[in-house]
Protein backbone atom coordinates (compact mmCIF):
# COMPACT_ATOMS: atom_id res chain seq x y z
CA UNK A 1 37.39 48.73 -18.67
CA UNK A 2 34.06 49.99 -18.00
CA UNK A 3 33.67 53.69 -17.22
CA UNK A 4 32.31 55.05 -13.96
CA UNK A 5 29.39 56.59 -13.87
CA UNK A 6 30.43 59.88 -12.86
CA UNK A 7 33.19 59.78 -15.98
CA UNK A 8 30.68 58.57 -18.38
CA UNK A 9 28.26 61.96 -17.59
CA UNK A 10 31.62 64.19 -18.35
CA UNK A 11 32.16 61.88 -21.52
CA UNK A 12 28.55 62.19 -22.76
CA UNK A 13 28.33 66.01 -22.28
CA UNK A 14 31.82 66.20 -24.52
CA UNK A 15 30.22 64.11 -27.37
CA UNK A 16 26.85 65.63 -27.24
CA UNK A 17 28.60 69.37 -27.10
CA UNK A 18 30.52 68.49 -30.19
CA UNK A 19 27.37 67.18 -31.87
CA UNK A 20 25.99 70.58 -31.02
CA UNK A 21 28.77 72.45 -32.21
CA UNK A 22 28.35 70.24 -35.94
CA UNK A 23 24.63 70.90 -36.21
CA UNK A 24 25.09 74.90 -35.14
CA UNK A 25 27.48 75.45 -37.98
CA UNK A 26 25.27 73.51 -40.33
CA UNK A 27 22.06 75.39 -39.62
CA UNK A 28 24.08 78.91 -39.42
CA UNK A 29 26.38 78.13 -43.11
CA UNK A 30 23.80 76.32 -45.32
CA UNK A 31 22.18 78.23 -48.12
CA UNK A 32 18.85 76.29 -48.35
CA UNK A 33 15.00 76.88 -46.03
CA UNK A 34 15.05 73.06 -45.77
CA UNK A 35 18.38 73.55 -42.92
CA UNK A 36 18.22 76.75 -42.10
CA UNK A 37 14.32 77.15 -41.31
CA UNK A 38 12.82 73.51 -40.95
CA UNK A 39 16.23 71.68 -39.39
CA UNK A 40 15.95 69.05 -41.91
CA UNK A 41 18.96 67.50 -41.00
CA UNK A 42 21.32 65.44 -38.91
CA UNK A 43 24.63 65.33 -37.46
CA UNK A 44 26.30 62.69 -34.99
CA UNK A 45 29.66 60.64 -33.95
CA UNK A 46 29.50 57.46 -34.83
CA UNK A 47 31.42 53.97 -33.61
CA UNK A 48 34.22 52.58 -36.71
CA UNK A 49 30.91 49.91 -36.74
CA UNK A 50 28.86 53.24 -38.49
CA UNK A 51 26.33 53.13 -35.27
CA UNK A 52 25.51 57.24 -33.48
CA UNK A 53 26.61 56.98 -29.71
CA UNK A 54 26.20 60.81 -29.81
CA UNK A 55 24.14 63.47 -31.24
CA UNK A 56 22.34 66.65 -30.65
CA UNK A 57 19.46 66.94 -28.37
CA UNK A 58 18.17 70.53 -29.47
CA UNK A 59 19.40 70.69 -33.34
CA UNK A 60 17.41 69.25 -36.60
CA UNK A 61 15.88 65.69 -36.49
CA UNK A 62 16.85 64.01 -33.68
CA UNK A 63 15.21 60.62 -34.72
CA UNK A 64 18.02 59.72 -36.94
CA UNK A 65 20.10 58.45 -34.13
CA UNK A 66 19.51 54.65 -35.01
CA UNK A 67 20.52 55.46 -38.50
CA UNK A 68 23.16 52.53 -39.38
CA UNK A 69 26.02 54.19 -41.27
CA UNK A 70 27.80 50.17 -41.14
CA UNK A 71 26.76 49.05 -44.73
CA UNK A 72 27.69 52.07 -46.50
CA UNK A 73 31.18 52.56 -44.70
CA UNK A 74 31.60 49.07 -45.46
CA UNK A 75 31.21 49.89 -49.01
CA UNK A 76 34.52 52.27 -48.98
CA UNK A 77 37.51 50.39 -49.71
CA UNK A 78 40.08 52.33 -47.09
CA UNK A 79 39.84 55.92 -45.55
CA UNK A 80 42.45 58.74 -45.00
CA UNK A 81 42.84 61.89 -43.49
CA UNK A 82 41.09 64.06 -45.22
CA UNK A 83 38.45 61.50 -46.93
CA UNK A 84 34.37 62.50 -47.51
CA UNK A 85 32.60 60.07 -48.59
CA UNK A 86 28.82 60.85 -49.60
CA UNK A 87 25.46 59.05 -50.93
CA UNK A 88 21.82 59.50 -51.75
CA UNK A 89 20.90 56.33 -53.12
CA UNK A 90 18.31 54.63 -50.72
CA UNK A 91 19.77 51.11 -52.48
CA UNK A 92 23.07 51.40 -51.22
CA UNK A 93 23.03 49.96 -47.70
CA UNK A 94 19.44 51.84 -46.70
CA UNK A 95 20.84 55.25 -45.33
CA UNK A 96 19.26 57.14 -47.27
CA UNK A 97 15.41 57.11 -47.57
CA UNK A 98 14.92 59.43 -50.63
CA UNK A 99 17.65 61.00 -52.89
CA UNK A 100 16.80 64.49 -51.66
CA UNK A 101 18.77 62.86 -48.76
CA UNK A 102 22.27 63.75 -48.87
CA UNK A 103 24.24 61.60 -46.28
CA UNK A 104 28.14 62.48 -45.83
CA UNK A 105 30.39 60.94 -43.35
CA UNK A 106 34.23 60.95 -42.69
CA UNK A 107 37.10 59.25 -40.69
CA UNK A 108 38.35 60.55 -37.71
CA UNK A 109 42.29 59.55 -36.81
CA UNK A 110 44.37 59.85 -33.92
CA UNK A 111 48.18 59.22 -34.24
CA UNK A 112 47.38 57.70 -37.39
CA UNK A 113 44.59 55.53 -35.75
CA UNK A 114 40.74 55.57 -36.54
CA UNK A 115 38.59 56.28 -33.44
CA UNK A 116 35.63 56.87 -35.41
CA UNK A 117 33.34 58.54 -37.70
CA UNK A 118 31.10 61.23 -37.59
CA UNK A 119 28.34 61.86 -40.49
CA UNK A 120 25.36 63.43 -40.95
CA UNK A 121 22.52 64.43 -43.52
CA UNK A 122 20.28 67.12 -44.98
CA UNK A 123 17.48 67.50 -47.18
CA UNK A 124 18.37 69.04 -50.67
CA UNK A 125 15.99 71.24 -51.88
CA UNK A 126 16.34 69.23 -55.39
CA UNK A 127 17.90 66.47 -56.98
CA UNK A 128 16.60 66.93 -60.60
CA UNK A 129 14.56 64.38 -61.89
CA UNK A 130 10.96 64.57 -63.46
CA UNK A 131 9.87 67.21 -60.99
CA UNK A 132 10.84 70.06 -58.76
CA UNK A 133 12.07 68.94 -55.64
CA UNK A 134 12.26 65.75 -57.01
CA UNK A 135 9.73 64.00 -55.37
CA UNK A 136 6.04 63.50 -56.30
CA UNK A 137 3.35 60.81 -55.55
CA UNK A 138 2.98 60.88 -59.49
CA UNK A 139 7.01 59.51 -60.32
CA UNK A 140 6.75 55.20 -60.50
CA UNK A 141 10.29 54.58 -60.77
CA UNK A 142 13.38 55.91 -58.64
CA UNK A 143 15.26 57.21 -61.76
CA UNK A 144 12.30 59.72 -61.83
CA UNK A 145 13.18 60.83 -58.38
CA UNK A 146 16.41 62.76 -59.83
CA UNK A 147 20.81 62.22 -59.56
CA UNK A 148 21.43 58.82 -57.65
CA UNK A 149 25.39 58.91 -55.81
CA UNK A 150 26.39 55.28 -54.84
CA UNK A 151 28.69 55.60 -51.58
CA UNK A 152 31.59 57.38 -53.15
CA UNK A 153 34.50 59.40 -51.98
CA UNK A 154 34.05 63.49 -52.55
CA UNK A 155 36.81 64.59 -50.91
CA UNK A 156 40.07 62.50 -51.09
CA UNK A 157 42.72 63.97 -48.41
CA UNK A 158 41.16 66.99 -48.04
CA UNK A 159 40.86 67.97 -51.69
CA UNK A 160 37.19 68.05 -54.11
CA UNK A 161 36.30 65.09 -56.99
CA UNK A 162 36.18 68.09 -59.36
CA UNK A 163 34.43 65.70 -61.84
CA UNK A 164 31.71 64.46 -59.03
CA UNK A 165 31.12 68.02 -58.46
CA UNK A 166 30.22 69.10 -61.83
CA UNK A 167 28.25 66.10 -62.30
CA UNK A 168 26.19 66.92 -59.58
CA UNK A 169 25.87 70.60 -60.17
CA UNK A 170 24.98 69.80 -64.03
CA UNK A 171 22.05 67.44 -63.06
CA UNK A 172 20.27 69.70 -60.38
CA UNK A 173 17.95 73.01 -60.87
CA UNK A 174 19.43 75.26 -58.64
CA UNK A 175 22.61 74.50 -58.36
CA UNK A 176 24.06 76.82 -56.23
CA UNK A 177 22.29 76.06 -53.38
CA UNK A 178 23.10 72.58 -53.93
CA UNK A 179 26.63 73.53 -53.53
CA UNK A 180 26.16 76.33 -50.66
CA UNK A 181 24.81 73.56 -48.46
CA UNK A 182 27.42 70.54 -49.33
CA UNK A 183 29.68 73.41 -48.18
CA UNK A 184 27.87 73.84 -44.76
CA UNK A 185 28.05 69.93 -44.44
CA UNK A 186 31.66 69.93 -44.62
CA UNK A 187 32.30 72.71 -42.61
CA UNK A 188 29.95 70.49 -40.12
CA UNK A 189 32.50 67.78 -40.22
CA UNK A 190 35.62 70.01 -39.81
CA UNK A 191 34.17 70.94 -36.52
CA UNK A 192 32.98 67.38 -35.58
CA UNK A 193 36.73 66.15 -36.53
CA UNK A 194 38.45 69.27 -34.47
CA UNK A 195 36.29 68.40 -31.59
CA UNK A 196 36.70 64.54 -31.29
CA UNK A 197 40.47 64.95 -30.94
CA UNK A 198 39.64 67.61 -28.24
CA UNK A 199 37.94 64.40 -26.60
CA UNK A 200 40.85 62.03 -27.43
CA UNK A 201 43.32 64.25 -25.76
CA UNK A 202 41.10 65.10 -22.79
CA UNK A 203 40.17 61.03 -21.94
CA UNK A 204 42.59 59.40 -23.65
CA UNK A 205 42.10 56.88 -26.76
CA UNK A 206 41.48 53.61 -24.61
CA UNK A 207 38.67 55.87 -22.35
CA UNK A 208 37.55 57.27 -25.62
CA UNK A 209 36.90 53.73 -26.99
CA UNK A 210 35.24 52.02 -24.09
CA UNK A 211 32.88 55.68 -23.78
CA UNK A 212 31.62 55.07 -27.31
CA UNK A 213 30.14 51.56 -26.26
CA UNK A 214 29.74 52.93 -22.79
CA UNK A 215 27.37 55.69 -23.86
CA UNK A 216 25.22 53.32 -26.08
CA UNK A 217 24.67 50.51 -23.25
CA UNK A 218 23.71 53.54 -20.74
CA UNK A 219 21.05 54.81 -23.31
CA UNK A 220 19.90 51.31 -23.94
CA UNK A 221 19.52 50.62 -19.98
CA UNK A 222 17.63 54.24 -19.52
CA UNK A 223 15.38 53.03 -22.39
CA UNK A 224 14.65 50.35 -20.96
CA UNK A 225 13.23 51.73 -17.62
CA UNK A 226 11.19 53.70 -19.47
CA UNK A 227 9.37 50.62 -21.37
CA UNK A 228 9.40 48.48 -18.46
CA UNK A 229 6.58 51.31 -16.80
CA UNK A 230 4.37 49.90 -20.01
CA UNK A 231 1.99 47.92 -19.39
CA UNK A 232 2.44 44.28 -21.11
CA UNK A 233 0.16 43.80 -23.94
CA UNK A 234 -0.55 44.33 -27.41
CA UNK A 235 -1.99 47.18 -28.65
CA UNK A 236 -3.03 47.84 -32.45
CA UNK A 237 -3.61 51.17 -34.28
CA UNK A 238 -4.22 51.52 -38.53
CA UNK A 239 -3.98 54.91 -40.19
CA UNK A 240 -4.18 55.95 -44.21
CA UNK A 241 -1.82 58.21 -45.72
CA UNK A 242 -2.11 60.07 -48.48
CA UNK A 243 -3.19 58.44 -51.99
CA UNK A 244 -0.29 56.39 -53.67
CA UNK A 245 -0.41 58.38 -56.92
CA UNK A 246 -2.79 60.14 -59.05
CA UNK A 247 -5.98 58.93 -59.09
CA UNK A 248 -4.68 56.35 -56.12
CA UNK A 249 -6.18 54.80 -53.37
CA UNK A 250 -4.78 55.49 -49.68
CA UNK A 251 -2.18 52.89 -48.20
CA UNK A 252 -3.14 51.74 -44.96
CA UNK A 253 -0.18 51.46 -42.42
CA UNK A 254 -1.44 48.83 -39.65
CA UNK A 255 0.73 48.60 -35.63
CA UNK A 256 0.99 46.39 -33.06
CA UNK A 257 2.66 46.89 -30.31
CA UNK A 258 3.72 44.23 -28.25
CA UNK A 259 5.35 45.41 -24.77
CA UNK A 260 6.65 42.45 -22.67
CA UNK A 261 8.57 43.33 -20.00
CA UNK A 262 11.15 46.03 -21.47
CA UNK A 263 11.20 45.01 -24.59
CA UNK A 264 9.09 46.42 -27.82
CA UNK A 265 7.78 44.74 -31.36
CA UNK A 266 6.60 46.86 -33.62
CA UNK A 267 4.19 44.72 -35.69
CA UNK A 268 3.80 46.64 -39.29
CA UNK A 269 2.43 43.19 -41.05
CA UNK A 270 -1.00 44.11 -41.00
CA UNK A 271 -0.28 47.05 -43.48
CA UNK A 272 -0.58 47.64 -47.15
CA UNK A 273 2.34 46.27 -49.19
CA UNK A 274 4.83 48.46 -51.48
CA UNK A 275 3.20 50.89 -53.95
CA UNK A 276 4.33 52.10 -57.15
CA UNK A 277 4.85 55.38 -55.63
CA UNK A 278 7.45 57.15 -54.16
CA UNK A 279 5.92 56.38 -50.62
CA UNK A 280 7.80 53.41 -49.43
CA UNK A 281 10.50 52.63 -46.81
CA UNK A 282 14.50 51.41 -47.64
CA UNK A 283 14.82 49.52 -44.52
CA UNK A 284 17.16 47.14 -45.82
CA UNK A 285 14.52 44.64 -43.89
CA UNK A 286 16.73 45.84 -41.07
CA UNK A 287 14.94 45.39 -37.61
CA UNK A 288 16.04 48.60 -36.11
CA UNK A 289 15.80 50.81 -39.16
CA UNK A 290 15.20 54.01 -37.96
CA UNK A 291 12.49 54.56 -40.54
CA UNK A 292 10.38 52.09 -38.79
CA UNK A 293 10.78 53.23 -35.43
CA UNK A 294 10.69 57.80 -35.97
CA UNK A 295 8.68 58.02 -32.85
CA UNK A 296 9.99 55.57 -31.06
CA UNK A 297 12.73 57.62 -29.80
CA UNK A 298 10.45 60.79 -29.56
CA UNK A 299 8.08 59.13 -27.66
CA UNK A 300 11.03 57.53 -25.29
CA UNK A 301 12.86 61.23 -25.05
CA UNK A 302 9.40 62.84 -24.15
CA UNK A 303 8.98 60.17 -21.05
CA UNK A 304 12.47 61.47 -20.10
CA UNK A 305 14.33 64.23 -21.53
CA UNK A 306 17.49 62.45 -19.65
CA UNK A 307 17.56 60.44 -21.87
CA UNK A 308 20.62 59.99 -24.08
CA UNK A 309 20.28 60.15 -27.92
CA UNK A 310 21.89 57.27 -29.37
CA UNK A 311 21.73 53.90 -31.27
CA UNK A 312 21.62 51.87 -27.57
CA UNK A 313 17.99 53.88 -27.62
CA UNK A 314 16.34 51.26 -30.53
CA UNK A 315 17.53 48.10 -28.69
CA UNK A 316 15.47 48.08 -26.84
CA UNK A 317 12.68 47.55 -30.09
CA UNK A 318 12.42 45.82 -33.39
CA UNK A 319 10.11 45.86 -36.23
CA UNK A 320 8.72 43.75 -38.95
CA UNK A 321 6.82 44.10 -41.90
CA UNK A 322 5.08 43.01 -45.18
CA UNK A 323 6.97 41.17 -47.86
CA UNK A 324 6.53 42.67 -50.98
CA UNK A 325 7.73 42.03 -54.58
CA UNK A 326 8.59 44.36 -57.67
CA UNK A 327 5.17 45.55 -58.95
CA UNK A 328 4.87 44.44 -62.78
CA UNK A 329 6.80 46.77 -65.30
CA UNK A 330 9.64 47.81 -62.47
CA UNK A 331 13.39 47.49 -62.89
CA UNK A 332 13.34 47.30 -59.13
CA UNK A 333 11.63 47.85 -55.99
CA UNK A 334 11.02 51.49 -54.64
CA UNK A 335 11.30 52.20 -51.12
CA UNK A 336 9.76 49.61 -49.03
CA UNK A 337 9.26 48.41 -45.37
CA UNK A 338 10.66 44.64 -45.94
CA UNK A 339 10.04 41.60 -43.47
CA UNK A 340 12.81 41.91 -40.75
CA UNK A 341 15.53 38.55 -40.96
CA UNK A 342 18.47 38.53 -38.33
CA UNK A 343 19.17 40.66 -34.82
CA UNK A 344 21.14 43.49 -34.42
C-alpha cells in the first residue's frame, strides 16, 4: 500500500532523525581528526537490497547516499542478532574506494524478522602499507596501499572476532586509534538498531516496509523536478588532476552532460584511462556508483535543500566510462572508472 503523503513526511523525519542520532555519536566517540574534525564519514538505513533510503542531512559526507551496500551483503552467508560485518577492500563488491575506507554494516530484526540494514563508513587515519596513511601517488599496486578485509563478520551475536582484531591492530601504525574509532562505529550502529525498532513499533512493520521504497521513489520524483528545469543539451567540461605518480603526467578527467528531459548521462569516455597509481575509481562499472556521480547529489541538494537524501536521488542519472585493462607488470587492476553494462 502506498503511503500518504502526509505519513510519508512523519516517516522520513523518523529515519533521517535516527540517521542523525548514528552520525552524532560517531563524530562525538571516535578517537581520530579524520571523524571528529573533517566528518569523513557516513552513516545511513539501508533496504535488505543494501540501497540508503535514509541518511543525515547535516553530519559527514552526505554524497555517499547512492553507495550500494547489495554486493557485499550478498557476500555474507546468513545474519543474526548481533552480527557486524565489515570491509575495506575496494574489490569486494566496490564499496569501498580505498582501504583507508572502513565500511561496517549490520542486520536489523523485528520479531525475529529482518527489516533492514543500516551501515556506514569512516576514513582510518592508516591502514599500514608502504606509507603513512597508506596512500601515496608513488604506491603501483593495492597491496602497497596497506591491510585488505574481504566482507567478513567482526562481531558474531554481539561478541568480537578476537583473532580479526589482533590482526588488524598488528598490521596498522597507530593502533589505538584504529580501535577507538571501530568502537565509535559500533556504538553508531547500536543507536541506528535501537532507533529503527522505535520506527517499527511506531508505524508498524508492513508501513515500515512500504516507507523504505516509499521514501526512495519520493526522492527520485523531487530529483527529477529539479533536472527537468535544465535545459536539454549536452554540455562538456575536461579538468587535470594531480600527476599520476612521481615524475607523472596529469590525468585528464573529460564530462558530458547530456540532460534530456529529467533524465542525466554523465559521459566520462572522453577521459584518461586507469593509471598505475592509486588514483582510480572501484565502480564495479556500476552506472550509479556513487563515485561517479559526488556532486551530483550536492549539486541536486543545493537546487533544493528539500530534498531527501537517498539512493531514489541517482536515478534519476547514470554514468559511463573508459575501458581500461591491467597496465603491464600488475596482478590486477587498481581503482578504476569501468564502462557502465546493465540498469539499475
Amino acid at each position: 500500500m502506498k503511503t500518504s503523503a502526509l505519513s510519508l513526511q512523519i516517516f522520513a523525519h523518523y529515519c533521517a532523525a535516527a540517521a542523525e542520532a548514528m552520525a552524532y555519536t560517531l563524530m562525538r566517540t571516535a578517537h581520530s581528526t579524520f571523524v571528529k574534525e573533517t566528518e569523513d564519514f557516513s552513516c545511513g538505513l539501508l533496504t535488505p537490497e543494501g540501497l540508503t533510503f535514509a541518511s543525515p542531512k547535516t553530519l559527514g559526507a552526505t554524497w555517499y547516499i547512492g553507495l550500494d551496500y547489495g554486493p557485499v551483503i550478498k557476500m555474507i552467508n546468513s545474519y543474526q542478532e548481533g552480527d557486524v560485518c565489515i570491509t575495506n577492500d575496494a574489490y569486494s563488491g566496490a564499496v569501498a574506494t580505498h582501504t583507508p575506507d572502513i565500511h561496517i554494516w549490520a542486520p536489523v530484526f523485528v520479531d525475529g524478522e529482518l527489516m533492514c540494514f543500516i551501515g556506514g563508513h569512516i576514513h582510518n587515519t592508516d591502514m599500514g602499507g608502504a606509507v603513512p596513511a597508506s596512500l601515496s601517488r608513488s604506491l603501483y599496486e593495492i597491496h602497497q596501499e596497506g591491510l585488505r578485509i574481504p566482507p567478513v563478520k567482526i562481531m558474531r551475536r554481539g561478541v568480537f572476532d578476537e583473532n580479526l582484531v589482533k590482526l588488524m591492530g598488528m598490521n596498522v601504525r597507530v593502533p589505538h586509534q584504529n580501535w577507538g574509532d571501530l568502537n565509535a562505529q559500533i556504538a553508531s550502529l547500536s543507536i541506528g538498531i535501537r532507533k529503527v525498532k522505535e520506527i517499527v513499533g511506531r508505524f508498524g512493520k508492513e508501513a515500515f516496509r512500504n516507507g523504505m521504497i516509499d521514501l526512495m521513489d519520493y526522492a527520485e520524483a523531487q530529483a527529477r523536478a529539479i533536472v527537468r528545469t535544465l535545459p536539454n543539451g549536452d554540455y562538456f567540461h575536461a579538468e587535470f588532476a594531480d600527476e599520476d605518480s612521481d615524475g607523472g603526467y596529469p590525468c585528464r578527467i573529460a564530462l558530458t552532460l547530456r540532460v534530456r528531459d529529467g533524465d542525466l548521462e554523465l559521459d566520462f569516455s572522453g577521459s584518461d584511462p586507469q593509471v598505475n597509481a592509486s588514483l582510480n575509481m572501484p565502480t564495479g562499472g556500476r552506472p550509479r556508483h556513487v563515485l561517479a556521480m559526488v556532486g551530483l547529489g550536492y549539486v541536486l541538494y543545493s537546487l533544493d535543500n528539500n530534498l531527501l537524501l537517498n539512493y531514489g536521488v541517482l536515478r534519476v542519472a547514470r554514468s559511463d566510462g573508459p575501458d581500461g585493462g591491467a597496465p603491464a607488470g600488475r596482478e590486477a587492476p587498481h581503482h578504476r572508472l569501468r564502462r557502465a553494462s546493465g540498469r539499475l
